[in-house]
N, C-alpha and C. Protein backbone atom coordinates (compact mmCIF):
# COMPACT_ATOMS: atom_id res chain seq x y z
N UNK A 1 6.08 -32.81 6.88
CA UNK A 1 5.90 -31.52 6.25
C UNK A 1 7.15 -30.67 6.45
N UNK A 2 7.87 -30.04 5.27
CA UNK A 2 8.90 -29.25 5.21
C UNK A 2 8.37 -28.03 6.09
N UNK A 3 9.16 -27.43 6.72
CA UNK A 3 9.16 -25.78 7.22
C UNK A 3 9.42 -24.81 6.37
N UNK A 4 8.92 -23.96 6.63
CA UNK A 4 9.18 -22.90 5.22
C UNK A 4 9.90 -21.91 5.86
N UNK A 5 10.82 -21.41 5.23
CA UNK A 5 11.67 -20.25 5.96
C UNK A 5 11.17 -18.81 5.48
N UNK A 6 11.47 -17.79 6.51
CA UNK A 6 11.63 -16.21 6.18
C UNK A 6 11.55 -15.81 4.94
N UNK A 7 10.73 -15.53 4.29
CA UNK A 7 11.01 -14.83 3.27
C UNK A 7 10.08 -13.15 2.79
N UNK A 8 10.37 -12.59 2.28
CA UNK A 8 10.00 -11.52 2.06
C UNK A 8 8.25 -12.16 1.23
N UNK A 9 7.23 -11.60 1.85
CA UNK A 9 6.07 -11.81 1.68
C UNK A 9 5.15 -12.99 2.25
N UNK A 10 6.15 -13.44 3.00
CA UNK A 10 5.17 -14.84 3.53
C UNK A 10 5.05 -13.94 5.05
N UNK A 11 4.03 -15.16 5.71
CA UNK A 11 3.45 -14.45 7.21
C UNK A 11 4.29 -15.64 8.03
N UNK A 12 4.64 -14.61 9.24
CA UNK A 12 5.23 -15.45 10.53
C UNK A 12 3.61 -15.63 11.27
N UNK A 13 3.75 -16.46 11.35
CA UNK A 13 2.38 -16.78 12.48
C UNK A 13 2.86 -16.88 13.83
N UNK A 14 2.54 -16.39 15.25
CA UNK A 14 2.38 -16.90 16.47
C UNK A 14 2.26 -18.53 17.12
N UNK A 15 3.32 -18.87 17.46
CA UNK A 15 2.53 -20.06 17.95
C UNK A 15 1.40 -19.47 19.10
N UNK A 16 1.04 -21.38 19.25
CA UNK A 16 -0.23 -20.86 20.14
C UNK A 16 0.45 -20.45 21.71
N UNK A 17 1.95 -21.38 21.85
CA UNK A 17 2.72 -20.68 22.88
C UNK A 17 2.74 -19.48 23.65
N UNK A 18 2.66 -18.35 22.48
CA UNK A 18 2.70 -17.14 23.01
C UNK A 18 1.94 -16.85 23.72
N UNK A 19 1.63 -16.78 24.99
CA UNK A 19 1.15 -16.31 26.06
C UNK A 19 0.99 -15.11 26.73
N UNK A 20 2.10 -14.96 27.08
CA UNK A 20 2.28 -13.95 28.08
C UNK A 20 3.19 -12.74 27.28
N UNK A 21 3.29 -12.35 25.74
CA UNK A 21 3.35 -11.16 25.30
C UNK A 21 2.40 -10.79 24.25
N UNK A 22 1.80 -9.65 25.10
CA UNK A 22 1.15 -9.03 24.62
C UNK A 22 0.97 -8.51 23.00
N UNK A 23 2.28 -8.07 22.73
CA UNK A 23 2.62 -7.52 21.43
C UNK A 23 2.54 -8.63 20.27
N UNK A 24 3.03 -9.82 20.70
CA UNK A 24 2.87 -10.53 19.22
C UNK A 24 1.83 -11.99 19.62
N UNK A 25 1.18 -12.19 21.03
CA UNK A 25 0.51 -13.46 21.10
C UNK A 25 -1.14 -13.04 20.41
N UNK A 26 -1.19 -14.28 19.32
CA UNK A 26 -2.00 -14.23 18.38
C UNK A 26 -2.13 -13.40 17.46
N UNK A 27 -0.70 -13.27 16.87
CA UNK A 27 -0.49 -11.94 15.54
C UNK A 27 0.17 -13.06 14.44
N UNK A 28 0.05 -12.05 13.62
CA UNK A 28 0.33 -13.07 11.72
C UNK A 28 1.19 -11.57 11.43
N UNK A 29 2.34 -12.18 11.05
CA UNK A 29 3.19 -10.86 10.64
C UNK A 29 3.42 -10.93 9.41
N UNK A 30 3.38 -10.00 8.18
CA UNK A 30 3.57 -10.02 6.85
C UNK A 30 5.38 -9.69 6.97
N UNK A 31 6.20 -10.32 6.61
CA UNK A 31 7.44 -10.02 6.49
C UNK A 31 7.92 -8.80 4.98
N UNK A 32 8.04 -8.26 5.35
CA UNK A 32 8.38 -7.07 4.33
C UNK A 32 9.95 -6.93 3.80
N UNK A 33 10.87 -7.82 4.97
CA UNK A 33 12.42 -7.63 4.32
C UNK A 33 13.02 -8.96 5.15
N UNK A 34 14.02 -9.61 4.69
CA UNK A 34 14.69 -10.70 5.18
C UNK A 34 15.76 -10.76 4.66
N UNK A 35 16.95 -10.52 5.43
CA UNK A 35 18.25 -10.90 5.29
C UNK A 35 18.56 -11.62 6.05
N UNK A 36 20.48 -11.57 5.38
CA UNK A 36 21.18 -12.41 6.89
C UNK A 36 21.68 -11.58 7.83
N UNK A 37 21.07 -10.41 7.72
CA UNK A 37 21.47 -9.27 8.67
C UNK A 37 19.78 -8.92 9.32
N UNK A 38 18.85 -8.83 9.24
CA UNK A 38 17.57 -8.56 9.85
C UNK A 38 16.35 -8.62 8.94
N UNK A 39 15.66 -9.04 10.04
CA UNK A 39 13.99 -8.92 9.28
C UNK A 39 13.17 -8.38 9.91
N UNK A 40 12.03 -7.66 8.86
CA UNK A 40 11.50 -6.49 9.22
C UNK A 40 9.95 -6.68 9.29
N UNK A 41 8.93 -6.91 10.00
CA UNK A 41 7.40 -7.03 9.23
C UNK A 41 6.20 -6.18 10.23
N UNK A 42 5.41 -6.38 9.56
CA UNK A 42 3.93 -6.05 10.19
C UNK A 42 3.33 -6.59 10.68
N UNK A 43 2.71 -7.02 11.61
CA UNK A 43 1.59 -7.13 12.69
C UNK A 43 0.06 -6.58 11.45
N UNK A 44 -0.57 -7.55 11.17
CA UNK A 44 -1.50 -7.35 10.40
C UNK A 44 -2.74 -7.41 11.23
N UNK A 45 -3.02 -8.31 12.17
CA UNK A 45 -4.10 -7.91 12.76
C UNK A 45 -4.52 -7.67 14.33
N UNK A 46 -3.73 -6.69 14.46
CA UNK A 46 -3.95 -5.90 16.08
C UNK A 46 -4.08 -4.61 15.46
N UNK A 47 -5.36 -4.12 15.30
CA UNK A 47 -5.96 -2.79 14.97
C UNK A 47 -6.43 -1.80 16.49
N UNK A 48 -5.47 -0.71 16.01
CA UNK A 48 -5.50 0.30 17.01
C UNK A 48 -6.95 0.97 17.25
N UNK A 49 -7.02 1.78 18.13
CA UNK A 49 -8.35 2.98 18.66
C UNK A 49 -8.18 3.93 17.89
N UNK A 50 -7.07 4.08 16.77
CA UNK A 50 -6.60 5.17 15.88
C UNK A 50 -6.93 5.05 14.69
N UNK A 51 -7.68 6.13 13.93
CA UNK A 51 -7.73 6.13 12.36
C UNK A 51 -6.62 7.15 12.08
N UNK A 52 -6.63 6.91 10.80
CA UNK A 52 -5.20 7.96 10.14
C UNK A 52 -5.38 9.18 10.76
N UNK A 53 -6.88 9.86 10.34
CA UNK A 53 -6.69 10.97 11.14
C UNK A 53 -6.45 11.36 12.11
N UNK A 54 -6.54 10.93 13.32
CA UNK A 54 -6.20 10.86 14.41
C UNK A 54 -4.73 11.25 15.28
N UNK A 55 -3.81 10.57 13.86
CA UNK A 55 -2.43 10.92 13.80
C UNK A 55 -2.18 12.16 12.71
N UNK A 56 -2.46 12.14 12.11
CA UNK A 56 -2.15 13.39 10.54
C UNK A 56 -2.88 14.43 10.51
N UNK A 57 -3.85 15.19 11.64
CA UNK A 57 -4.73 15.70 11.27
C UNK A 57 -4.73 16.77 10.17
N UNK A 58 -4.26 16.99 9.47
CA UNK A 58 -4.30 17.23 8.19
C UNK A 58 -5.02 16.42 6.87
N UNK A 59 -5.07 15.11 7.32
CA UNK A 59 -5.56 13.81 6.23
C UNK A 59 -6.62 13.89 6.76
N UNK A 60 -8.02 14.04 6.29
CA UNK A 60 -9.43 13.52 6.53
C UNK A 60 -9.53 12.40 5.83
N UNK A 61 -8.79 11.17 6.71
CA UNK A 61 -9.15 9.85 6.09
C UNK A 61 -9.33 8.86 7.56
N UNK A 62 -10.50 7.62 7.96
CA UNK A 62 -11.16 7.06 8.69
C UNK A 62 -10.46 5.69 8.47
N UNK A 63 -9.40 5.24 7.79
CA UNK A 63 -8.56 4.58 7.93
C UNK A 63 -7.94 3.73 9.08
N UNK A 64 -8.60 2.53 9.83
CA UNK A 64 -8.11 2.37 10.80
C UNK A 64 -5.98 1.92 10.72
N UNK A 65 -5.89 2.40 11.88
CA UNK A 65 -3.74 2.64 12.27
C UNK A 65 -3.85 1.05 12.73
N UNK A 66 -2.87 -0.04 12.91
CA UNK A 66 -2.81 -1.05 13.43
C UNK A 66 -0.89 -1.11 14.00
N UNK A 67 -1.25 -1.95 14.85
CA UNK A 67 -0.01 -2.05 15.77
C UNK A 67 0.82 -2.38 14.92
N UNK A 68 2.59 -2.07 14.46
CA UNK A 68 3.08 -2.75 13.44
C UNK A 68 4.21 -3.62 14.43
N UNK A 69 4.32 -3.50 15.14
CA UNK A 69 5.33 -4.15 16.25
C UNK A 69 5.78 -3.09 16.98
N UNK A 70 6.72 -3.64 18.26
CA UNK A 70 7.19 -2.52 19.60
C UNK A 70 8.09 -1.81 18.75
N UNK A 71 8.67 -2.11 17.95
CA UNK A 71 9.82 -1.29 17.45
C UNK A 71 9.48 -0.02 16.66
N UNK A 72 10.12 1.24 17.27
CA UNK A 72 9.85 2.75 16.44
C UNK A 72 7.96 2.64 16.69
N UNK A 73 7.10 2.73 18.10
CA UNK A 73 6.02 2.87 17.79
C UNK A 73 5.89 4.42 17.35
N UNK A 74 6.79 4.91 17.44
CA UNK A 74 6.44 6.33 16.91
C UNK A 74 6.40 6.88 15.60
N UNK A 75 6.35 6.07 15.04
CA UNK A 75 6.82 6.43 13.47
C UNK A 75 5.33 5.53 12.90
N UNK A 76 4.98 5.98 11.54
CA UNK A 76 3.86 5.52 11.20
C UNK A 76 4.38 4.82 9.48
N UNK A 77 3.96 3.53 9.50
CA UNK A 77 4.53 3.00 8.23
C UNK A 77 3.32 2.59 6.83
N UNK A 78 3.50 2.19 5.81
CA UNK A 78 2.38 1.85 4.97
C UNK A 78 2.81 1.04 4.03
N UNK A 79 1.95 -0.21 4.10
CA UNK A 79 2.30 -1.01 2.69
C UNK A 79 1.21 -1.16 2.19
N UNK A 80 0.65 -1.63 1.03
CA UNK A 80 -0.21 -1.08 -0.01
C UNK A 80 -0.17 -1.94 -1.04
N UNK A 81 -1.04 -2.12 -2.46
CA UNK A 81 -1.52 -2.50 -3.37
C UNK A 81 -1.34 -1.89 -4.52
N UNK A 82 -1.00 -0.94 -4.60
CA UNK A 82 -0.85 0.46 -5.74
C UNK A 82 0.37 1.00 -5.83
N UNK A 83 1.25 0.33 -6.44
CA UNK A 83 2.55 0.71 -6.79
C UNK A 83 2.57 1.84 -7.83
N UNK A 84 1.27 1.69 -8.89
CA UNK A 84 1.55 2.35 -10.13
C UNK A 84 0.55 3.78 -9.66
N UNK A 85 0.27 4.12 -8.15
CA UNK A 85 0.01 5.32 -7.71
C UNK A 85 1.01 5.77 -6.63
N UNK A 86 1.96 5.30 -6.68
CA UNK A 86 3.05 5.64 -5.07
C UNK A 86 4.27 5.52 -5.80
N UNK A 87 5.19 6.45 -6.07
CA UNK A 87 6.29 6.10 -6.58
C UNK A 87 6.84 5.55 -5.34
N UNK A 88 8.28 5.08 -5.82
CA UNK A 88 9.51 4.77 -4.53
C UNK A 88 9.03 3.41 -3.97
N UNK A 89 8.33 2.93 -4.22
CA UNK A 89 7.69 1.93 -3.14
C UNK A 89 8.26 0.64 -3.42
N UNK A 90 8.37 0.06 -2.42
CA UNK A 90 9.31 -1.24 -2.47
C UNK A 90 8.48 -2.45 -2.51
N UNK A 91 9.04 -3.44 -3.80
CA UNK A 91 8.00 -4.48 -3.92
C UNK A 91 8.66 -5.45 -3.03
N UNK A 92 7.16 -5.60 -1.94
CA UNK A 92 7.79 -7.03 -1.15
C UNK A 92 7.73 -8.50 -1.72
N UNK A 93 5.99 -8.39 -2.20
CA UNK A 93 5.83 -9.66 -3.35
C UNK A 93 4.74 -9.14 -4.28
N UNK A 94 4.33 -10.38 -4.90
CA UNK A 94 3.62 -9.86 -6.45
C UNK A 94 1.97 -9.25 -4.63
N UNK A 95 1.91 -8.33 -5.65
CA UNK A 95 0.27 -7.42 -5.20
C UNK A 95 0.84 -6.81 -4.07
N UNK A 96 2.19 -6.57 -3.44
CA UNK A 96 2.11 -6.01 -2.32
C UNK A 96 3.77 -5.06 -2.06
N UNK A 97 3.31 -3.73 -1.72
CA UNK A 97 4.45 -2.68 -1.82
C UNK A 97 4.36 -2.17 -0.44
N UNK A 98 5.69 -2.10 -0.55
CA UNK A 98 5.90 -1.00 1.01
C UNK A 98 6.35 0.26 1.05
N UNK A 99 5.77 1.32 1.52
CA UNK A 99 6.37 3.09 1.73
C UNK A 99 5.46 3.63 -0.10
N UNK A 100 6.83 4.33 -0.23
CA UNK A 100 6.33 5.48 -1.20
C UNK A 100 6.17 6.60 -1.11
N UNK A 101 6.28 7.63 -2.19
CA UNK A 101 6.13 8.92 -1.61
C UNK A 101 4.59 9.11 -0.62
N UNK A 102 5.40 9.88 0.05
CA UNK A 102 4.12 10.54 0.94
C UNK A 102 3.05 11.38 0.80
N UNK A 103 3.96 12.59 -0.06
CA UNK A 103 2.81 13.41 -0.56
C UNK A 103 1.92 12.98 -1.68
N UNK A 104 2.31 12.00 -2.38
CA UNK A 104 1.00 11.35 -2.92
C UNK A 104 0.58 10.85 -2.25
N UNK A 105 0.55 9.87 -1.60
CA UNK A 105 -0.23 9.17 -0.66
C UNK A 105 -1.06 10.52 -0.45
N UNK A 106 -0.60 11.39 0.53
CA UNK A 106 -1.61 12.69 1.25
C UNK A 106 -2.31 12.99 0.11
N UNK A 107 -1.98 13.03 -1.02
CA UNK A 107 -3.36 13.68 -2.17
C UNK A 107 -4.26 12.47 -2.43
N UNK A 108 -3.54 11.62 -2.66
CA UNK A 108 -4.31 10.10 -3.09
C UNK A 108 -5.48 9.98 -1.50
N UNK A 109 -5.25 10.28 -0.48
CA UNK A 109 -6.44 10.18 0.34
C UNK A 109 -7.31 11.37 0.63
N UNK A 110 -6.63 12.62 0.41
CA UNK A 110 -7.58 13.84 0.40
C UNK A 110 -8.57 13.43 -1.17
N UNK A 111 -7.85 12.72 -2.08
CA UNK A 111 -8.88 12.80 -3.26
C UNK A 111 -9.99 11.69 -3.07
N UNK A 112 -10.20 10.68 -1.90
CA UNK A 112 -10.19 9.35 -1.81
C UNK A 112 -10.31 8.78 -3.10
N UNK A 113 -8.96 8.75 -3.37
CA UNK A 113 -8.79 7.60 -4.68
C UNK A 113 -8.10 6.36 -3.70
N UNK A 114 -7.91 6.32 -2.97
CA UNK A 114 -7.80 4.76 -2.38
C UNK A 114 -8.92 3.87 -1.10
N UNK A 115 -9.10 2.84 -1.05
CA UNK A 115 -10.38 2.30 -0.41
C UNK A 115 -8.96 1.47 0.84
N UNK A 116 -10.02 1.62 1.84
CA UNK A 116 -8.70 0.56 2.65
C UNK A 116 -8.23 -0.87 2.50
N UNK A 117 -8.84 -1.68 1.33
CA UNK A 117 -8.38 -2.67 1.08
C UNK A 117 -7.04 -2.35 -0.04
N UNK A 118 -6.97 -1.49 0.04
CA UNK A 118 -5.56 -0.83 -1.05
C UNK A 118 -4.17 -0.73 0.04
N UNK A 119 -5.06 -0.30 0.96
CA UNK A 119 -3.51 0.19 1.83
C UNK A 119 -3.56 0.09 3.73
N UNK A 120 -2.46 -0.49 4.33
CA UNK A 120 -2.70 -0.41 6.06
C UNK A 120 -1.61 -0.40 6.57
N UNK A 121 -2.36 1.07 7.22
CA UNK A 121 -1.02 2.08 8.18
C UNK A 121 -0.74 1.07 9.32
N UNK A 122 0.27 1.24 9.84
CA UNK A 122 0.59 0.56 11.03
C UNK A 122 1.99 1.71 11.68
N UNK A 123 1.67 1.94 13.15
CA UNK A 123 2.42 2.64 14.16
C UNK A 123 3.60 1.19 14.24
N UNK A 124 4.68 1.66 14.42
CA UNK A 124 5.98 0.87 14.80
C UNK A 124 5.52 -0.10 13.74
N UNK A 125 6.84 -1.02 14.10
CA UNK A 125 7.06 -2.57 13.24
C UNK A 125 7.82 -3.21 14.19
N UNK A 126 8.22 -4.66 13.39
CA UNK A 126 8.58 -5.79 14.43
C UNK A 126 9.91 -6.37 13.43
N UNK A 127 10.79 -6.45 14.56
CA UNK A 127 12.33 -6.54 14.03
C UNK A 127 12.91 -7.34 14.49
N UNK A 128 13.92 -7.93 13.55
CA UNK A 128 14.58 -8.95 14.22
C UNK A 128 16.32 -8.94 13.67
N UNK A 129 17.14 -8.86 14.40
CA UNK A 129 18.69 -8.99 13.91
C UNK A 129 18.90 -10.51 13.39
N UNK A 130 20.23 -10.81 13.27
CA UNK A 130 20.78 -11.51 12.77
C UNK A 130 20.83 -12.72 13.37
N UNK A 131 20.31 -13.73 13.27
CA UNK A 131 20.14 -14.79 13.90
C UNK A 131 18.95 -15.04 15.11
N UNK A 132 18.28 -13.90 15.45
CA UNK A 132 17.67 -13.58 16.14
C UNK A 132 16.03 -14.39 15.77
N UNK A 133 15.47 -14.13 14.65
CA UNK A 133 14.04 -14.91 13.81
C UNK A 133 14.39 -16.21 14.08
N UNK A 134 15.58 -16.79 13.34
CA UNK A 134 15.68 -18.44 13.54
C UNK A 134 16.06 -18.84 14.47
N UNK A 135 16.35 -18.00 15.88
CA UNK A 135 16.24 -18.80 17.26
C UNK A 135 14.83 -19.02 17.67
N UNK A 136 14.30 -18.18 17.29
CA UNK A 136 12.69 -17.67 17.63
C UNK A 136 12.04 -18.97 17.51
N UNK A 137 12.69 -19.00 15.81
CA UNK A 137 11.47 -20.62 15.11
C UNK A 137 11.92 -21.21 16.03
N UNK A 138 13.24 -21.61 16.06
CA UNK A 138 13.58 -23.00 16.35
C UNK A 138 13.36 -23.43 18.00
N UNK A 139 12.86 -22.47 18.45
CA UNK A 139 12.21 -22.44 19.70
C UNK A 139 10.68 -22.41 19.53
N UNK A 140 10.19 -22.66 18.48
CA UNK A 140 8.61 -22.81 18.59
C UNK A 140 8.00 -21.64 18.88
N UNK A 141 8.20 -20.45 18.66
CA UNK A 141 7.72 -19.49 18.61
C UNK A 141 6.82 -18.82 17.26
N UNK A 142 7.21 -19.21 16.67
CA UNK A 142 6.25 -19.01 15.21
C UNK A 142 6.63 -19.81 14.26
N UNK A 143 6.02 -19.54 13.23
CA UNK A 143 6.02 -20.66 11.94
C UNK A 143 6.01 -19.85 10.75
N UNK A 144 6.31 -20.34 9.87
CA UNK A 144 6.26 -19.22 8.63
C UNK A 144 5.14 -20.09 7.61
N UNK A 145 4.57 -19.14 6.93
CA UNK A 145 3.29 -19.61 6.14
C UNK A 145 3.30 -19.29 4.97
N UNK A 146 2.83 -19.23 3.69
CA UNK A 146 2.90 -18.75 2.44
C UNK A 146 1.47 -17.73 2.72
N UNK A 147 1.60 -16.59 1.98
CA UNK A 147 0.73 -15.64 1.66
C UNK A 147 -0.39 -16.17 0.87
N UNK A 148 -1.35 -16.69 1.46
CA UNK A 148 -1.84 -17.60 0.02
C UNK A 148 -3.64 -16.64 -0.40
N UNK A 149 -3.19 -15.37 0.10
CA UNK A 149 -4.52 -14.18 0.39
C UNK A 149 -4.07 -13.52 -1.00
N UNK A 150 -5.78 -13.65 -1.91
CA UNK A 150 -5.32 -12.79 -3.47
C UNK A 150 -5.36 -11.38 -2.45
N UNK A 151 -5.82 -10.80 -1.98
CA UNK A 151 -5.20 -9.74 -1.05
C UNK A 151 -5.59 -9.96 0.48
N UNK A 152 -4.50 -9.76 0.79
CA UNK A 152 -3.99 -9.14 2.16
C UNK A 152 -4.74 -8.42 3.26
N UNK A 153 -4.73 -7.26 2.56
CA UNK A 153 -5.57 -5.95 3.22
C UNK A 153 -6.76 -5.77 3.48
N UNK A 154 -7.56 -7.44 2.74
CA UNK A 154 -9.20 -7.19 2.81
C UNK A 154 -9.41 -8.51 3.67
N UNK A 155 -8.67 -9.10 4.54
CA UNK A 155 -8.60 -10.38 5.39
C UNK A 155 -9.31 -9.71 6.68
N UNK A 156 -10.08 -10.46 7.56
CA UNK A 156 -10.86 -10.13 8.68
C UNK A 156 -10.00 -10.40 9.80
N UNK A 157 -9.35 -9.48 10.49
CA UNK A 157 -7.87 -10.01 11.18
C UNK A 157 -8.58 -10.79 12.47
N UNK A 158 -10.04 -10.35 12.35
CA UNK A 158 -10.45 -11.16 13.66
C UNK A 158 -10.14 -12.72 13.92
N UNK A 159 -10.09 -13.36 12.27
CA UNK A 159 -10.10 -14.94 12.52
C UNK A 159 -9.17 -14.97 11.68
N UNK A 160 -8.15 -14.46 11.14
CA UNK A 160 -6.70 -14.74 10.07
C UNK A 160 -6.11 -15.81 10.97
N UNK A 161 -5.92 -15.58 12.23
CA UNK A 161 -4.76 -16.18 13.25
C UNK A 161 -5.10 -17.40 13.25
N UNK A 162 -6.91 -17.64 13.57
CA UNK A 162 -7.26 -18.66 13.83
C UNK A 162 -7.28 -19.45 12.34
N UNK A 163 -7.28 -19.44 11.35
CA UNK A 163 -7.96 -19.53 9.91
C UNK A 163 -6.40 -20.62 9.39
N UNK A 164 -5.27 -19.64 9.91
CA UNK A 164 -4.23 -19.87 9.94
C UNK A 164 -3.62 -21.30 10.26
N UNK A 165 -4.12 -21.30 11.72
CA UNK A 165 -3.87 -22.48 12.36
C UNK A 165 -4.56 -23.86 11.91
N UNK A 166 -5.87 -23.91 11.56
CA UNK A 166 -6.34 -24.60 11.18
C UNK A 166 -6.29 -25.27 9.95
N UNK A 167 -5.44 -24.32 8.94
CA UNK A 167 -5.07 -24.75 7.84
C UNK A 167 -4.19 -25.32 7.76
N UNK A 168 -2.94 -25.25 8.61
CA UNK A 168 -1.75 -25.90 9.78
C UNK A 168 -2.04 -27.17 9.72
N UNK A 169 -3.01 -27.57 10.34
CA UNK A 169 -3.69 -28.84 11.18
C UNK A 169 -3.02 -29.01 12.38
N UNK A 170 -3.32 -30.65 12.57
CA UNK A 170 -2.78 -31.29 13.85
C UNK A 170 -3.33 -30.64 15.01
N UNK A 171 -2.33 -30.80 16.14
CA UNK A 171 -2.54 -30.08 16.95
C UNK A 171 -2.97 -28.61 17.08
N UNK A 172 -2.48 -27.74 15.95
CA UNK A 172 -2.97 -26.51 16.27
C UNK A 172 -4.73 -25.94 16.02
N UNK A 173 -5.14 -27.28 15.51
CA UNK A 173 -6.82 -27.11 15.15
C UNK A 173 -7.15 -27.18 16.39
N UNK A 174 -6.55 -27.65 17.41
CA UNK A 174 -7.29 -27.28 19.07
C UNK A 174 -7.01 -26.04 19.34
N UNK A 175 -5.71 -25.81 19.23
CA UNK A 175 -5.41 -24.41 19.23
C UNK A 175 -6.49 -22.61 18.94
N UNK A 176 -6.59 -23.25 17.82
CA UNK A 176 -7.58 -22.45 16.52
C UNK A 176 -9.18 -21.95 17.52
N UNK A 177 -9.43 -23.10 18.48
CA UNK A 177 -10.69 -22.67 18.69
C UNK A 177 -10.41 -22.42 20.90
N UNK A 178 -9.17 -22.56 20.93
CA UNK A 178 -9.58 -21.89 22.48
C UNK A 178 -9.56 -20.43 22.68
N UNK A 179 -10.28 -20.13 23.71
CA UNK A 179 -10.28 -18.29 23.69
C UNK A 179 -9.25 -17.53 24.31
N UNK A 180 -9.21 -16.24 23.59
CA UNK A 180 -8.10 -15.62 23.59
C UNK A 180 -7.32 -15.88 25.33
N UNK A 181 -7.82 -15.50 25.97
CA UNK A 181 -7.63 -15.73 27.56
C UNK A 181 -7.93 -17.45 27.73
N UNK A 182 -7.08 -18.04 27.84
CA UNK A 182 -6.94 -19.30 28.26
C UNK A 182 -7.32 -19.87 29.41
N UNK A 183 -7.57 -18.59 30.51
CA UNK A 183 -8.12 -19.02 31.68
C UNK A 183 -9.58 -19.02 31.50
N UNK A 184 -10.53 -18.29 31.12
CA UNK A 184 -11.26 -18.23 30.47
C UNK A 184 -11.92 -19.34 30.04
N UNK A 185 -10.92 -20.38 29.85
CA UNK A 185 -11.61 -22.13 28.98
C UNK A 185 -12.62 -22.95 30.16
């Protein structure tokens, strides 16, 4: 089986390796930008104690926030489904945009004209310089996958990771079913 490389819209998956960091062991990252200078993505399913409001209180929206990686956790990011309601927004692949103006966004959720399978906030993101991702792979640290979700945003992040692996095969179908805490087995 060929390896699939970085590309803007496919998911980095975790190997099952990752152990002992917290931030990305058992995460599926949507890649949002890939050069030969850095790549940029989301952490799709480590969902925070935070809904939007929580951070904006101005927005009365119940929106759960999800971890986007260690990098800039202070900053709050959004990629989305609705290009033709968000100007500015950057197409990563077909059905899926990143940013956009803001103050629509803020009316588009005070009006709730969007459902959360449209759109997911995430605190920080996860970055990588220049050469930095393909030491990663080539150390068995993750794998790259095709997006093969007609959306994204409506995936149950509880079992994506595992869902993931198993579609993988081989070895990682053992993988797929031990529990999160390995001591635990």
């Amino acid at each position: 089986m060929v390896a699939l490389k970085p590309e803007k819209g496919r998911l980095l998956i975790a190997e099952p390796s990752i152990l002992n960091d917290d931030s990305f062991k058992r995460s599926i990252i949507l890649l949002t930008e890939h050069s030969k200078d850095s790549t940029v993505g989301f952490i799709l399913n480590k969902p925070l104690e935070y809904i939007l409001s929580d951070l904006i209180p101005d927005i009365d929206c119940n929106f759960t926030v999800y971890q986007g990686g260690p990098v800039e956790q202070d900053n709050l990011y959004f990629v989305h489904r609705v290009p033709d309601l968000l100007t500015d927004s950057i197409k990563v692949a077909e059905g899926i945009y990143w940013g956009g103006n803001f103050n629509q966004l803020k009316e588009l959720l005070s009006e709730n004209k969007l459902e959360n399978t449209d759109i997911r906030f995430f605190l920080g993101y996860s970055g990588w310089s220049t050469d930095q991702l393909d030491n990663e792979l080539d150390t068995n640290s993750w794998f790259v996958s095709k997006n093969d979700y007609e959306n994204i945003f409506s995936v149950d992040e509880e079992t994506i990771w595992k869902n993931k692996l198993l579609q993988k095969g081989g070895k990682y179908k053992i993988w797929a079913n031990a529990p999160g805490d390995v001591q635990m087995n």
